[in-house]
N, C-alpha and C. Protein backbone atom coordinates (compact mmCIF):
# COMPACT_ATOMS: atom_id res chain seq x y z
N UNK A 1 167.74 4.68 33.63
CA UNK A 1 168.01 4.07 34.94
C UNK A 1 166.75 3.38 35.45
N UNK A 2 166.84 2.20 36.08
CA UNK A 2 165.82 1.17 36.66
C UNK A 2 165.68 1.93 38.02
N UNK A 3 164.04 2.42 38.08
CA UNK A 3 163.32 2.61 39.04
C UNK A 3 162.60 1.50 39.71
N UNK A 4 161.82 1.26 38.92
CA UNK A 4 160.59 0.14 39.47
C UNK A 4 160.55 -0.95 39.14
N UNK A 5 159.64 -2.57 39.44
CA UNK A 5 159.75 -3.08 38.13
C UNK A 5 157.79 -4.07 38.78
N UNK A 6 157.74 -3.83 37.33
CA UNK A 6 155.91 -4.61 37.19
C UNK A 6 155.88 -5.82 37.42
N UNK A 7 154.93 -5.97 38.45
CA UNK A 7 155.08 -7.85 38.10
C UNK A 7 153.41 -8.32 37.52
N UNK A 8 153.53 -9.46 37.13
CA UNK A 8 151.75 -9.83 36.44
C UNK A 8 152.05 -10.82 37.68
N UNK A 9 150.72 -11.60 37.99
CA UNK A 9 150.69 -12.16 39.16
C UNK A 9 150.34 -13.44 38.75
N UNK A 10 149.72 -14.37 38.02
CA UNK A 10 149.73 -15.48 37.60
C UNK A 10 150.64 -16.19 36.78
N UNK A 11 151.12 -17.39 36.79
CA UNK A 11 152.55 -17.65 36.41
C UNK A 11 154.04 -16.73 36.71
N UNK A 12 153.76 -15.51 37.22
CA UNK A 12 154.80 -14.84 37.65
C UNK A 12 155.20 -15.14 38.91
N UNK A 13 154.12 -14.81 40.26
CA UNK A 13 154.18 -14.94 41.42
C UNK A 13 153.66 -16.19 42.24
N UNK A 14 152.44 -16.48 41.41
CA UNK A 14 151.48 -17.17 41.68
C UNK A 14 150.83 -18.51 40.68
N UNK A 15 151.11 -19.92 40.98
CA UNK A 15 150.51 -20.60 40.03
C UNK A 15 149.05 -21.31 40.56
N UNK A 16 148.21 -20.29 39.42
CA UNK A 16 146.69 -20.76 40.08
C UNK A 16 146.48 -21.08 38.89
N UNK A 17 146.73 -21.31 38.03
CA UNK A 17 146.44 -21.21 36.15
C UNK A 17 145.64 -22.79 36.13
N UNK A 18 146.07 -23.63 36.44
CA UNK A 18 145.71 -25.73 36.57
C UNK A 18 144.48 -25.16 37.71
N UNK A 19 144.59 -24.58 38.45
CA UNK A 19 143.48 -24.71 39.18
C UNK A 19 142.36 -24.09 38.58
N UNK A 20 142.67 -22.87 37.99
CA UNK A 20 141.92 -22.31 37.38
C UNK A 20 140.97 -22.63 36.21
N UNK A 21 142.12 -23.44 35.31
CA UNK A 21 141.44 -24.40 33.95
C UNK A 21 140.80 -25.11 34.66
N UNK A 22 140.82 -25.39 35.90
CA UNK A 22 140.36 -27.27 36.22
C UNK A 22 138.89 -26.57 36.58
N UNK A 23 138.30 -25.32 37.46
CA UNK A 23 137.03 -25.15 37.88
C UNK A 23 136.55 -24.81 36.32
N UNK A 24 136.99 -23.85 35.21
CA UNK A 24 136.10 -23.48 34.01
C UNK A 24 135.86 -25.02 33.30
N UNK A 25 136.64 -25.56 33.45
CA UNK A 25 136.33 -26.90 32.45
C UNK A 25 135.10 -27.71 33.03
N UNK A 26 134.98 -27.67 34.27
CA UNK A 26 133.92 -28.34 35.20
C UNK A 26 132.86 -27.66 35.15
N UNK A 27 132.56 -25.83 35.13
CA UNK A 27 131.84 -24.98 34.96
C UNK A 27 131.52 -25.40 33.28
N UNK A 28 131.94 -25.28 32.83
CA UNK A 28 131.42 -25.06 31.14
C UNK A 28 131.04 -26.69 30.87
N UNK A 29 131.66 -27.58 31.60
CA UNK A 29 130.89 -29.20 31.22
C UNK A 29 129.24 -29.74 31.55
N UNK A 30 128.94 -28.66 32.53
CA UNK A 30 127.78 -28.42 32.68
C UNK A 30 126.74 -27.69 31.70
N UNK A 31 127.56 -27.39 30.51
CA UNK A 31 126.77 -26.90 29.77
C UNK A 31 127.03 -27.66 28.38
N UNK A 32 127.72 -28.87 28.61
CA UNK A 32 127.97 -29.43 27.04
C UNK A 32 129.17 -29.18 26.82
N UNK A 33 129.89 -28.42 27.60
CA UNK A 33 131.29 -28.27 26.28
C UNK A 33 132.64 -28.39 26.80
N UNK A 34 133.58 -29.52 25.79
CA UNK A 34 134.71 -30.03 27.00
C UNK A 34 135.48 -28.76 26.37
N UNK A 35 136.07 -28.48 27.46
CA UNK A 35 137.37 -26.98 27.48
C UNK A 35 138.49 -27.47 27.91
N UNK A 36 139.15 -28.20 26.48
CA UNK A 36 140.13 -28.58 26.23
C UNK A 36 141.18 -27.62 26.33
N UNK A 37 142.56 -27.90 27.05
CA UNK A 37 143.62 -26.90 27.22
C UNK A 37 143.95 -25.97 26.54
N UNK A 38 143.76 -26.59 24.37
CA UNK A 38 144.09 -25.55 24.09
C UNK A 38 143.33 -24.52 23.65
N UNK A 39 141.94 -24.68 23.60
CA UNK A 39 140.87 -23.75 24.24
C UNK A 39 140.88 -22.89 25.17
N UNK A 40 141.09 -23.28 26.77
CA UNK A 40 141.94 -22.87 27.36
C UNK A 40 142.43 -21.55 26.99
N UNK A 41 144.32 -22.25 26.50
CA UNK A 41 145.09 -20.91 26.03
C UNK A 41 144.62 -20.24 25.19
N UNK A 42 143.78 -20.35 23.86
CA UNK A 42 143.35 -19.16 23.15
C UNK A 42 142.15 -18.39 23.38
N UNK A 43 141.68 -18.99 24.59
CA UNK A 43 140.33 -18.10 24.92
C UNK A 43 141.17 -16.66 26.01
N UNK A 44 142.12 -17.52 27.05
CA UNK A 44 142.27 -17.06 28.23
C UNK A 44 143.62 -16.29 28.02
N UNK A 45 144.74 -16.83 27.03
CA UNK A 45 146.30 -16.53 26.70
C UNK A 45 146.26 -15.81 25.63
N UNK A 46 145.44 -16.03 24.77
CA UNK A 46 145.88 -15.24 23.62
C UNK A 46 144.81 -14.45 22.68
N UNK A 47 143.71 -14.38 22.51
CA UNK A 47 142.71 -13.83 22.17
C UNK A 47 142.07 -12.92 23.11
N UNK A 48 141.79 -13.48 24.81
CA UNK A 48 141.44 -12.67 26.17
C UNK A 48 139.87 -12.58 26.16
N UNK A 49 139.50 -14.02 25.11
CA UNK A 49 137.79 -13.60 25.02
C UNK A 49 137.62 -14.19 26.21
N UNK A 50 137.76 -15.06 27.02
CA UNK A 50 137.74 -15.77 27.90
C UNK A 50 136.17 -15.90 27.95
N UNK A 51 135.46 -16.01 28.96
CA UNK A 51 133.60 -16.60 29.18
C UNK A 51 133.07 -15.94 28.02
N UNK A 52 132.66 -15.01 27.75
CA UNK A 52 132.28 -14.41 26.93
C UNK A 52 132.78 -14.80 25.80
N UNK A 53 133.88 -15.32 25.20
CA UNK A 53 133.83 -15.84 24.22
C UNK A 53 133.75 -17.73 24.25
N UNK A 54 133.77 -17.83 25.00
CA UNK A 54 133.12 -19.32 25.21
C UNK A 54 131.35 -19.64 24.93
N UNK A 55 131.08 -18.36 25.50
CA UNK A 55 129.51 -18.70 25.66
C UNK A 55 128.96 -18.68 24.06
N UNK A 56 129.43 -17.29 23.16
CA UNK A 56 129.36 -16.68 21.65
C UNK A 56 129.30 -18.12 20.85
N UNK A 57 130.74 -18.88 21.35
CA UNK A 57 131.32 -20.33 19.97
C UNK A 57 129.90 -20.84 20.38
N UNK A 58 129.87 -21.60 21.15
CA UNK A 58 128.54 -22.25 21.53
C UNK A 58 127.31 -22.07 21.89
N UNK A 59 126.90 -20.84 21.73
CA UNK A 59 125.72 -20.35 21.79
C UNK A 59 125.05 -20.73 22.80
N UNK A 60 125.87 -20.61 23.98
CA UNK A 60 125.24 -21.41 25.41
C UNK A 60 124.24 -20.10 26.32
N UNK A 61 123.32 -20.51 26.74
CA UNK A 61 122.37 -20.02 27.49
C UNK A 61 122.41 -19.47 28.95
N UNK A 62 123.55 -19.03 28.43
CA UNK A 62 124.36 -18.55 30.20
C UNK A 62 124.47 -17.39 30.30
N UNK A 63 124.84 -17.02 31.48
CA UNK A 63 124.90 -15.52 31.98
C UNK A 63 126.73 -15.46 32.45
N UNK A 64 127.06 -14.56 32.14
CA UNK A 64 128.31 -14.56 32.13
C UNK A 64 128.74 -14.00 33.64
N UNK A 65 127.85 -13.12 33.87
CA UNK A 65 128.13 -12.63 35.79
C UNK A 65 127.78 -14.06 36.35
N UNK A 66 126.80 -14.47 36.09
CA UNK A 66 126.75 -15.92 36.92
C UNK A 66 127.99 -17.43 36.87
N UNK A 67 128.21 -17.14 35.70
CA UNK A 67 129.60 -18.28 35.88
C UNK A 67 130.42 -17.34 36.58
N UNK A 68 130.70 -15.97 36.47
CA UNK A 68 132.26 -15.40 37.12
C UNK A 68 132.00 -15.46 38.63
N UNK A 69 130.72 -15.43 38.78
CA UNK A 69 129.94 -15.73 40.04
C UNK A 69 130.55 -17.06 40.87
N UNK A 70 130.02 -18.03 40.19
CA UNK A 70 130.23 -19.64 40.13
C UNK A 70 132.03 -19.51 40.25
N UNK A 71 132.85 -19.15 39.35
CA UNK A 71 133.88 -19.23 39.09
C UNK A 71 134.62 -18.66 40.37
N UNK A 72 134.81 -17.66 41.21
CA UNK A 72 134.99 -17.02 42.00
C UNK A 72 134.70 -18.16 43.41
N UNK A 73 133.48 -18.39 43.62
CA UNK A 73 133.32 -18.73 44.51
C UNK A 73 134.50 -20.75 44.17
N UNK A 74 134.33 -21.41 43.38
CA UNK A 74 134.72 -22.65 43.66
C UNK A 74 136.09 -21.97 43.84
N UNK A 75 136.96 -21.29 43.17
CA UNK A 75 138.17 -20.91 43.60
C UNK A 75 138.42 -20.81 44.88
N UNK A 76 137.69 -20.05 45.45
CA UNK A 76 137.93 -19.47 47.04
C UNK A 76 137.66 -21.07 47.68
N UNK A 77 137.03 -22.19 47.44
CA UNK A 77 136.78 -23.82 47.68
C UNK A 77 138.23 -24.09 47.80
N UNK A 78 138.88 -23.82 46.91
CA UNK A 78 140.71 -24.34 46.01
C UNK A 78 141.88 -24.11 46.73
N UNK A 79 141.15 -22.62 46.83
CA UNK A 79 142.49 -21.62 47.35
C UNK A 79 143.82 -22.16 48.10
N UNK A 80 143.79 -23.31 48.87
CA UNK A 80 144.94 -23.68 49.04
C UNK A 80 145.67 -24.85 48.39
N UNK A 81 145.08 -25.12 47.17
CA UNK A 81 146.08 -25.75 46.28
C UNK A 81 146.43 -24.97 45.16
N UNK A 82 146.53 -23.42 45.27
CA UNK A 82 147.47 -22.38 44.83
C UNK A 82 148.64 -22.75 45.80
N UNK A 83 150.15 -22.46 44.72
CA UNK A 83 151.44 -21.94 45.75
C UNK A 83 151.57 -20.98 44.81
N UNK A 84 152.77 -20.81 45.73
CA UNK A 84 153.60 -19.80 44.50
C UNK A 84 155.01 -20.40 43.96
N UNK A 85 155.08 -19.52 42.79
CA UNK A 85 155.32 -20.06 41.92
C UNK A 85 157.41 -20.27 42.09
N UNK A 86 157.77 -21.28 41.77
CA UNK A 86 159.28 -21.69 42.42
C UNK A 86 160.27 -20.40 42.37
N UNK A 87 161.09 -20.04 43.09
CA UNK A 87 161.95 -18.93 42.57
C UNK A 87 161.30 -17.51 42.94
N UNK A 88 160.14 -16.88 43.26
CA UNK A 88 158.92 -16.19 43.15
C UNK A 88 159.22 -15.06 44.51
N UNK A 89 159.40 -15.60 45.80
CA UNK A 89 159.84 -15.41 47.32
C UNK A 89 160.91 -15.05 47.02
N UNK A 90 161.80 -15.22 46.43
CA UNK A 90 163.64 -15.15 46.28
C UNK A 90 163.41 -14.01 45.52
N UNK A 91 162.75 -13.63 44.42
CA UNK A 91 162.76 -13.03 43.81
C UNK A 91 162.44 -11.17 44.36
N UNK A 92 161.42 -11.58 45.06
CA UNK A 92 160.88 -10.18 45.34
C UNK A 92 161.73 -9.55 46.43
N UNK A 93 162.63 -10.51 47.59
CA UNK A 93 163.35 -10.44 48.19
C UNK A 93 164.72 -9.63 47.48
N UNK A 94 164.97 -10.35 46.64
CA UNK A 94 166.17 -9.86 45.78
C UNK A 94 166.49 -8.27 45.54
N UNK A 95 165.36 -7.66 45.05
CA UNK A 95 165.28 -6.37 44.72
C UNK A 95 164.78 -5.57 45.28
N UNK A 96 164.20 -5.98 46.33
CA UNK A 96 163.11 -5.29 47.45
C UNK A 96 164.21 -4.63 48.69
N UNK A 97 163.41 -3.11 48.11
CA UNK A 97 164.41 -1.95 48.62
C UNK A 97 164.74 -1.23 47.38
N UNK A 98 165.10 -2.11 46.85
CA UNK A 98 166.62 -1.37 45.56
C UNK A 98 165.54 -0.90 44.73
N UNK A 99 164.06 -1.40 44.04
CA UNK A 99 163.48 -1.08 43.10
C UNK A 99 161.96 -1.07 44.02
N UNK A 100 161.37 0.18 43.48
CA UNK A 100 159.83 -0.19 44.04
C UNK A 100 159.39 -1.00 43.08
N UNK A 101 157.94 -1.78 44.01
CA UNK A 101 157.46 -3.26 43.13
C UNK A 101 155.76 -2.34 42.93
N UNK A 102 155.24 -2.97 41.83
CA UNK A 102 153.98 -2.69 41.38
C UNK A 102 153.67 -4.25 40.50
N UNK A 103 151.86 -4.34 40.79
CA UNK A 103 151.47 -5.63 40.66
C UNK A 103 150.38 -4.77 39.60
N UNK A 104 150.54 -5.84 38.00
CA UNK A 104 149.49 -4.98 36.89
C UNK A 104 149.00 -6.67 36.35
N UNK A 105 147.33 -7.05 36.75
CA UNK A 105 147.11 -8.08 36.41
C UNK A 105 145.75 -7.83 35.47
N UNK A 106 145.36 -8.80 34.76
CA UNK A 106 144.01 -8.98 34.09
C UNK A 106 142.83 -9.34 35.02
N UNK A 107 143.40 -9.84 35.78
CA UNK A 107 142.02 -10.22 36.98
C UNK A 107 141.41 -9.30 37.59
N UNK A 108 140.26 -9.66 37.96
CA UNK A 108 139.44 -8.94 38.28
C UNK A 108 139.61 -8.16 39.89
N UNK A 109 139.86 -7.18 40.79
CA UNK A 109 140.24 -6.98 41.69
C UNK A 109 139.61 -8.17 42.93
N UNK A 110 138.39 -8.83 42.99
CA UNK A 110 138.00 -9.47 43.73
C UNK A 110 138.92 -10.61 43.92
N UNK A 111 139.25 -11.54 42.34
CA UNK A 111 139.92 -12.47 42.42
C UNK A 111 141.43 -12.49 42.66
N UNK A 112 141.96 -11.17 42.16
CA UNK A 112 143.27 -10.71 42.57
C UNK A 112 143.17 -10.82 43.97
N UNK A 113 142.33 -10.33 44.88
CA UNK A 113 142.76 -10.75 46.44
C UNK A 113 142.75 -12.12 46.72
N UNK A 114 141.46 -12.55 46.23
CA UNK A 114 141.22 -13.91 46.90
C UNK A 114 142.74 -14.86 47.24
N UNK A 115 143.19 -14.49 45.82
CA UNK A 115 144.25 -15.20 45.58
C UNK A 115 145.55 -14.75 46.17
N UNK A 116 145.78 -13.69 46.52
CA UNK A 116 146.92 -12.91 46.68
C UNK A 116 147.51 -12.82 48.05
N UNK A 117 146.01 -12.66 49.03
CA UNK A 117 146.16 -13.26 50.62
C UNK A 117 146.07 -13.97 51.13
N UNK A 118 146.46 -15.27 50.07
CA UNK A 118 146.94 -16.22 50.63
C UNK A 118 148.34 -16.57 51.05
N UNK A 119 148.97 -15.75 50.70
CA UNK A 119 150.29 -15.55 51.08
C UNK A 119 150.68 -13.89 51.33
N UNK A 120 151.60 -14.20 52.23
CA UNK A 120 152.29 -12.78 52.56
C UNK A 120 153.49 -12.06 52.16
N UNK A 121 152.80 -11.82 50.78
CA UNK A 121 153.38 -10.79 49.97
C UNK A 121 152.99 -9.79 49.37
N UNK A 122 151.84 -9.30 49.85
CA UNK A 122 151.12 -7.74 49.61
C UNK A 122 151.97 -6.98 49.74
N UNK A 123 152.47 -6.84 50.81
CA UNK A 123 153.11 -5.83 51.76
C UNK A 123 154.57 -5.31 50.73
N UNK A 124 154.64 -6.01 49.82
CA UNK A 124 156.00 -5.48 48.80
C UNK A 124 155.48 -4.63 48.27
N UNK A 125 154.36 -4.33 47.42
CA UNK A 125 154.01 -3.46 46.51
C UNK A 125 153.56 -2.56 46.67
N UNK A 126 154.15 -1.33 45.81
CA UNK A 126 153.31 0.09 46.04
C UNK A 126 152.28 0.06 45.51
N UNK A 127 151.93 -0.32 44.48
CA UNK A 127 150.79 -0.82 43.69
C UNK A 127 150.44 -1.91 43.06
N UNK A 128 148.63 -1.66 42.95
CA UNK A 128 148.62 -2.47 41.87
C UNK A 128 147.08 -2.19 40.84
N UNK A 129 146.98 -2.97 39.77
CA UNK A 129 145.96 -2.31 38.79
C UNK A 129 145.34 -3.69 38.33
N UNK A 130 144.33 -3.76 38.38
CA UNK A 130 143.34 -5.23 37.85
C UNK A 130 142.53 -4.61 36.89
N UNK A 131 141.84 -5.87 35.62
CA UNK A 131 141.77 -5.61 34.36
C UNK A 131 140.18 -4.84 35.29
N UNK A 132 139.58 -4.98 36.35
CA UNK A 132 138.55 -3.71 36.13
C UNK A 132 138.43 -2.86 36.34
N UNK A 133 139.88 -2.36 36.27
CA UNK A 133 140.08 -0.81 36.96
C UNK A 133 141.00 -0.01 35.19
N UNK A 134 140.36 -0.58 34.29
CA UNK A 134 141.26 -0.25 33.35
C UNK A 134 140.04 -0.59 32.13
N UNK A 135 139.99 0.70 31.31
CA UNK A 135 139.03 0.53 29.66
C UNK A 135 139.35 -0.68 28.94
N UNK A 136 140.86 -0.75 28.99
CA UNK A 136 140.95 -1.37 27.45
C UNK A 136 142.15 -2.68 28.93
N UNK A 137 142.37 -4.09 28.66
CA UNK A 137 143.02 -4.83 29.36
C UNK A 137 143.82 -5.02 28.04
N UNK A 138 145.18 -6.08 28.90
CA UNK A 138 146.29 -6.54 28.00
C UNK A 138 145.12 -7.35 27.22
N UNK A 139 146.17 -7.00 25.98
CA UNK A 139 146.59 -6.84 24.43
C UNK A 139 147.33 -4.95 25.00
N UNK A 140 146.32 -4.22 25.24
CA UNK A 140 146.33 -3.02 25.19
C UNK A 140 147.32 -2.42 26.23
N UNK A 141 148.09 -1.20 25.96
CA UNK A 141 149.19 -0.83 26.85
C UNK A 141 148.68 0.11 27.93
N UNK A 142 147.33 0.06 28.13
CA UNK A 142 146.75 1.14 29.16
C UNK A 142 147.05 0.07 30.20
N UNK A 143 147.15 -1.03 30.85
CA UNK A 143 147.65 -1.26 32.25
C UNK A 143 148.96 -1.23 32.57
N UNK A 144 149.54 -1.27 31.54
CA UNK A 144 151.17 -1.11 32.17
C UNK A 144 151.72 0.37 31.74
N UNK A 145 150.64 1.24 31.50
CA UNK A 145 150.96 2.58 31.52
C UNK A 145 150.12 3.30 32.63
N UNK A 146 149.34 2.92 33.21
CA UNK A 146 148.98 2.97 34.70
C UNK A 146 149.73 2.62 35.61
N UNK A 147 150.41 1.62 35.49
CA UNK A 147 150.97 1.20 36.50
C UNK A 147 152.47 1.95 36.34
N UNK A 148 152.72 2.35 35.54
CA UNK A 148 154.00 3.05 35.94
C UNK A 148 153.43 4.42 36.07
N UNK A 149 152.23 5.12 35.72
CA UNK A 149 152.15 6.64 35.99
C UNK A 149 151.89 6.03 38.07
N UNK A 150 150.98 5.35 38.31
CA UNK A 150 150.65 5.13 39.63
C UNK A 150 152.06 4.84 40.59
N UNK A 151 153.10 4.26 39.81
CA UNK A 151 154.58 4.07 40.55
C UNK A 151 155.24 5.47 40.89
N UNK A 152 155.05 6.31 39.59
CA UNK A 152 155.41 7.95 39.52
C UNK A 152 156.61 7.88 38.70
N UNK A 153 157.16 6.72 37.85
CA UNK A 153 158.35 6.96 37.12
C UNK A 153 157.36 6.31 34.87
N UNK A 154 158.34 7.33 34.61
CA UNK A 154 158.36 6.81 33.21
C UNK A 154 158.36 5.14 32.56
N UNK A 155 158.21 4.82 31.64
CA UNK A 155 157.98 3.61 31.22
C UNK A 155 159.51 2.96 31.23
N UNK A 156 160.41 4.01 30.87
CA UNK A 156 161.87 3.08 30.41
C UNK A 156 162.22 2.98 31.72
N UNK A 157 161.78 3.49 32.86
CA UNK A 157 162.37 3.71 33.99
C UNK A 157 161.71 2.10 35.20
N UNK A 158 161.03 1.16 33.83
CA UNK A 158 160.42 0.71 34.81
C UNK A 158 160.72 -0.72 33.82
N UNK A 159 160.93 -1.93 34.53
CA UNK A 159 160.68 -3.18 34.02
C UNK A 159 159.55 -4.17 34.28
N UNK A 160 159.22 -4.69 33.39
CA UNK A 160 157.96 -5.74 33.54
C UNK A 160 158.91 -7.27 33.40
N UNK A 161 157.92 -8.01 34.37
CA UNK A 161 157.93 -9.55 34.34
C UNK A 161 157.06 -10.01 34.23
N UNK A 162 156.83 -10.89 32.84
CA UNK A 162 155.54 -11.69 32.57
C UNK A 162 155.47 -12.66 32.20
N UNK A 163 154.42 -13.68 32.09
CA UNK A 163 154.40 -14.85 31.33
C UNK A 163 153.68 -15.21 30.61
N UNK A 164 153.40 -14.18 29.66
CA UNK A 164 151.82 -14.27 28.51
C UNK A 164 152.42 -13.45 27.37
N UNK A 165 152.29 -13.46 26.38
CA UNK A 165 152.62 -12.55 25.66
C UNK A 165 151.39 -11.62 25.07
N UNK A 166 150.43 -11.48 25.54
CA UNK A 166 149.34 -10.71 25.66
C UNK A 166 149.84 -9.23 26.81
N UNK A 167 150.61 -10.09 27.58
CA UNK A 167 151.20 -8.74 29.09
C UNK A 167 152.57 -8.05 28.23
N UNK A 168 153.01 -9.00 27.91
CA UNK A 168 154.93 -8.79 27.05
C UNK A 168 154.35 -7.44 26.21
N UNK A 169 152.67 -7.75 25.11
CA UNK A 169 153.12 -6.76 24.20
C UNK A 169 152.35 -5.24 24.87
N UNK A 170 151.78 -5.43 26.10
CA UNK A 170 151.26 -4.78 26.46
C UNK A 170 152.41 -3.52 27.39
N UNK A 171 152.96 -3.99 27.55
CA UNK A 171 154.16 -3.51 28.61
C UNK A 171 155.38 -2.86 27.44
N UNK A 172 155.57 -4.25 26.10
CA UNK A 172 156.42 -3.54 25.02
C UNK A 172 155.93 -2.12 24.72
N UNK A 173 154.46 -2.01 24.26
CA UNK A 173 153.81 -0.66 23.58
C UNK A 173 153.98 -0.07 24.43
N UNK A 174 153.92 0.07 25.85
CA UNK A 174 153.59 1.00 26.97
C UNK A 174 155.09 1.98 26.95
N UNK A 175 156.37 0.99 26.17
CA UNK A 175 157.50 1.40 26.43
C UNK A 175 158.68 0.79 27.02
N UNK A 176 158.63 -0.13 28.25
CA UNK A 176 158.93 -0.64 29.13
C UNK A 176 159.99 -1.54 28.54
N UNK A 177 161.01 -2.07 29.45
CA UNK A 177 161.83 -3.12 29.05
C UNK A 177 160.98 -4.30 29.45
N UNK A 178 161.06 -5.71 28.95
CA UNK A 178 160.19 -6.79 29.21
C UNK A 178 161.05 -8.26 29.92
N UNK A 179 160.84 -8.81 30.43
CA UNK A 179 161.37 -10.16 30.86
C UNK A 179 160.41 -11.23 30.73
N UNK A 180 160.09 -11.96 29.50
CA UNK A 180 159.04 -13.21 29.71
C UNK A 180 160.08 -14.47 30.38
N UNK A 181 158.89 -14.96 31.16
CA UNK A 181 159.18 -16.34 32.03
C UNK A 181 157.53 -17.33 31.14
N UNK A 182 158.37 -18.01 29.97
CA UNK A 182 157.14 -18.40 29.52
C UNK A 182 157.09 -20.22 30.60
N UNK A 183 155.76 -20.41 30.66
CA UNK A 183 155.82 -21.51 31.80
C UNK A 183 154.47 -22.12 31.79
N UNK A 184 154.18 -23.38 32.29
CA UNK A 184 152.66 -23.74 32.07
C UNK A 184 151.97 -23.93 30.95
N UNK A 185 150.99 -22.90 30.78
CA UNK A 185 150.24 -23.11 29.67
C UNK A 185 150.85 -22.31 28.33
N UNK A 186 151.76 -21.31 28.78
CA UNK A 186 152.46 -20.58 28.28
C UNK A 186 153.47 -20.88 27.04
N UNK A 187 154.22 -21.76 28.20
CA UNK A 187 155.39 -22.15 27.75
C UNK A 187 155.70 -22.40 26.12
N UNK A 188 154.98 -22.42 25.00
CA UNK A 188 154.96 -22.86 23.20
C UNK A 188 154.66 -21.65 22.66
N UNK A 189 154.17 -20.89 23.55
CA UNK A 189 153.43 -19.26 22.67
C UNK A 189 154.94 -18.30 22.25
N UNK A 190 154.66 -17.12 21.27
CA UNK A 190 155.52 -16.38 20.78
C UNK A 190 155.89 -15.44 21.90
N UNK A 191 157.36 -14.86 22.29
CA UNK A 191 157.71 -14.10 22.87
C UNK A 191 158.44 -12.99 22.45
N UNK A 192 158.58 -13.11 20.88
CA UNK A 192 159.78 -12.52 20.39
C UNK A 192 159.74 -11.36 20.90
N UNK A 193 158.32 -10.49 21.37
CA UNK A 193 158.36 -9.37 21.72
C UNK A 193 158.68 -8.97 22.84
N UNK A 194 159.46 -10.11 23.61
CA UNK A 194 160.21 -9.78 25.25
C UNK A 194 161.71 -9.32 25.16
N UNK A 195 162.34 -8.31 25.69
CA UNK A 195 163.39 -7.94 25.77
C UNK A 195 164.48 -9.17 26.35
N UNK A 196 164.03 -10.17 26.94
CA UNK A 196 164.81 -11.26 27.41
C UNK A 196 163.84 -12.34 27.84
N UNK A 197 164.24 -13.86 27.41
CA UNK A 197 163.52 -14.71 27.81
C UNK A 197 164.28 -15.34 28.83
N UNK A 198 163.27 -16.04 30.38
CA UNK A 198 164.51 -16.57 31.16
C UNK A 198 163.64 -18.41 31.05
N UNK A 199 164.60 -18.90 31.96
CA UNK A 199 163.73 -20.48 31.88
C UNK A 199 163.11 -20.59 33.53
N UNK A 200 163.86 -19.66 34.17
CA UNK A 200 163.70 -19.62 35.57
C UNK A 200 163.48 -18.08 36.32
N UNK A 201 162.70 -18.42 37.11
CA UNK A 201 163.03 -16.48 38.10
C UNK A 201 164.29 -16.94 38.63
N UNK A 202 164.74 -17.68 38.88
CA UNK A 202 166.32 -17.53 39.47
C UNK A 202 167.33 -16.93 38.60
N UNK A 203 167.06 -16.79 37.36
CA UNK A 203 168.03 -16.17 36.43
C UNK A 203 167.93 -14.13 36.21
N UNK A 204 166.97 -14.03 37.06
CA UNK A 204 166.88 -12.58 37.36
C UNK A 204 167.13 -12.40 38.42
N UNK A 205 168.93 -12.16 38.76
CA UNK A 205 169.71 -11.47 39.45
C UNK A 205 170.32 -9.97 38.73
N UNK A 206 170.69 -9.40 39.69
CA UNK A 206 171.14 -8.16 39.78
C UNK A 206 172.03 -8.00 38.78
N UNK A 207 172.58 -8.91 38.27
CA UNK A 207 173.59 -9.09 37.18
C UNK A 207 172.45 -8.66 35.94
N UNK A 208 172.32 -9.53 35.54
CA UNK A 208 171.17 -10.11 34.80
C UNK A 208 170.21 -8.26 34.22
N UNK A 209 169.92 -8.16 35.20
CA UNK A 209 168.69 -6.80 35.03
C UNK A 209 169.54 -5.65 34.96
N UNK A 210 170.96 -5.68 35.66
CA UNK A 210 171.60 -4.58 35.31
C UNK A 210 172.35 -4.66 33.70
N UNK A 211 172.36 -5.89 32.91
CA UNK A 211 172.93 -5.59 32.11
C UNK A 211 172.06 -5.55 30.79
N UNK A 212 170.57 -5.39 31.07
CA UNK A 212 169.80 -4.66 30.22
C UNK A 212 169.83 -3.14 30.18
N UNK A 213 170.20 -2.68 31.31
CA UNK A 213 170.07 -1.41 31.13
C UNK A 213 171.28 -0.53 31.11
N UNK A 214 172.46 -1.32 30.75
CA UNK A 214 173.53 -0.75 31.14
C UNK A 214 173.70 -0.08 29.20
């Protein structure tokens, strides 16, 4: 039976992802190196080396607290050419009541706010878990097995919505039923490991989620 359900907060709730590529590409051009999109996705989508493995390929002379430094602050510059993401508002509305909500992201808790109060939708979630409150981040199933011990229900008892398949297999191992919304930068990567792919959050109605678990 569906207790809870996980949400990841970039491309799920929130599209900061274009804004996001657009400050590292400007940050790292300062050092020589164009950070082409699909650089980009395999630093940030699918490998998770992200700065740190940018700096390694190119042997750049940087400090990695100082770009997340740099990086942090031009965001908070941005912050209002984040929205959220179409379908996103409807969504949390939809189930809110019927299922408790929990928020399990890779970001760092600083940038998880920056970004998050910009709109008013905190107030849904019982929780939430950012990659520095956690040993091992997605690839690994320790955040979406936090986030359902922190909800207080079991893994099958809980559904994830994501749009990475770095979160999909992280949430698969943890146990969990999965919903990828692949989108953005996303959108070409493997999902096979999602229990259902949608093209839209409008296609996760009550119908829909009840007849995974029926």
């Amino acid at each position: 039976m569906l207790k809870g359900i996980l949400f990841d907060i970039d491309g799920i709730l929130i599209d900061s992802e274009d804004v996001h590529y657009n400050v590292l590409r400007e940050i790292f051009e300062d050092y020589g190196v164009n950070l082409g999109e699909d650089e980009y996705v395999k630093r940030w989508m699918i490998e998770q080396t992200t700065t740190p493995g940018v700096i390694f390929e190119y042997n750049l002379h940087a400090n990695v607290s100082e770009i997340r430094d740099l990086r942090h602050r031009m965001m908070a510059e941005r912050v209002n050419e984040i929205e959220m993401i179409p379908g996103a508002f409807y969504l949390l509305e939809r189930f809110n009541g019927v299922y408790d909500y929990g928020l399990v992201t890779s970001a760092k808790r600083r940038d998880f706010l920056q970004k998050i109060e910009r709109f008013n939708i905190f107030e849904y979630f019982k929780i939430s878990v950012c990659g520095d409150e956690v040993m091992n981040c997605k690839l690994h199933k320790e955040p979406y097995e936090l986030g359902c011990q922190l909800l207080g229900y079991n893994p099958f008892e809980v559904l994830v919505i994501e749009d990475n398949p770095t979160g999909v297999k992280s949430a698969h191992d943890c146990g969990c039923k999965v919903i990828a919304y692949p989108n953005g930068f996303t959108k070409k990567l493997d999902f096979s490991l999602a229990d259902r792919v949608v093209n839209s959050l409008d296609e996760i109605t009550e119908e829909f989620v009840n007849g995974m678990y029926s």
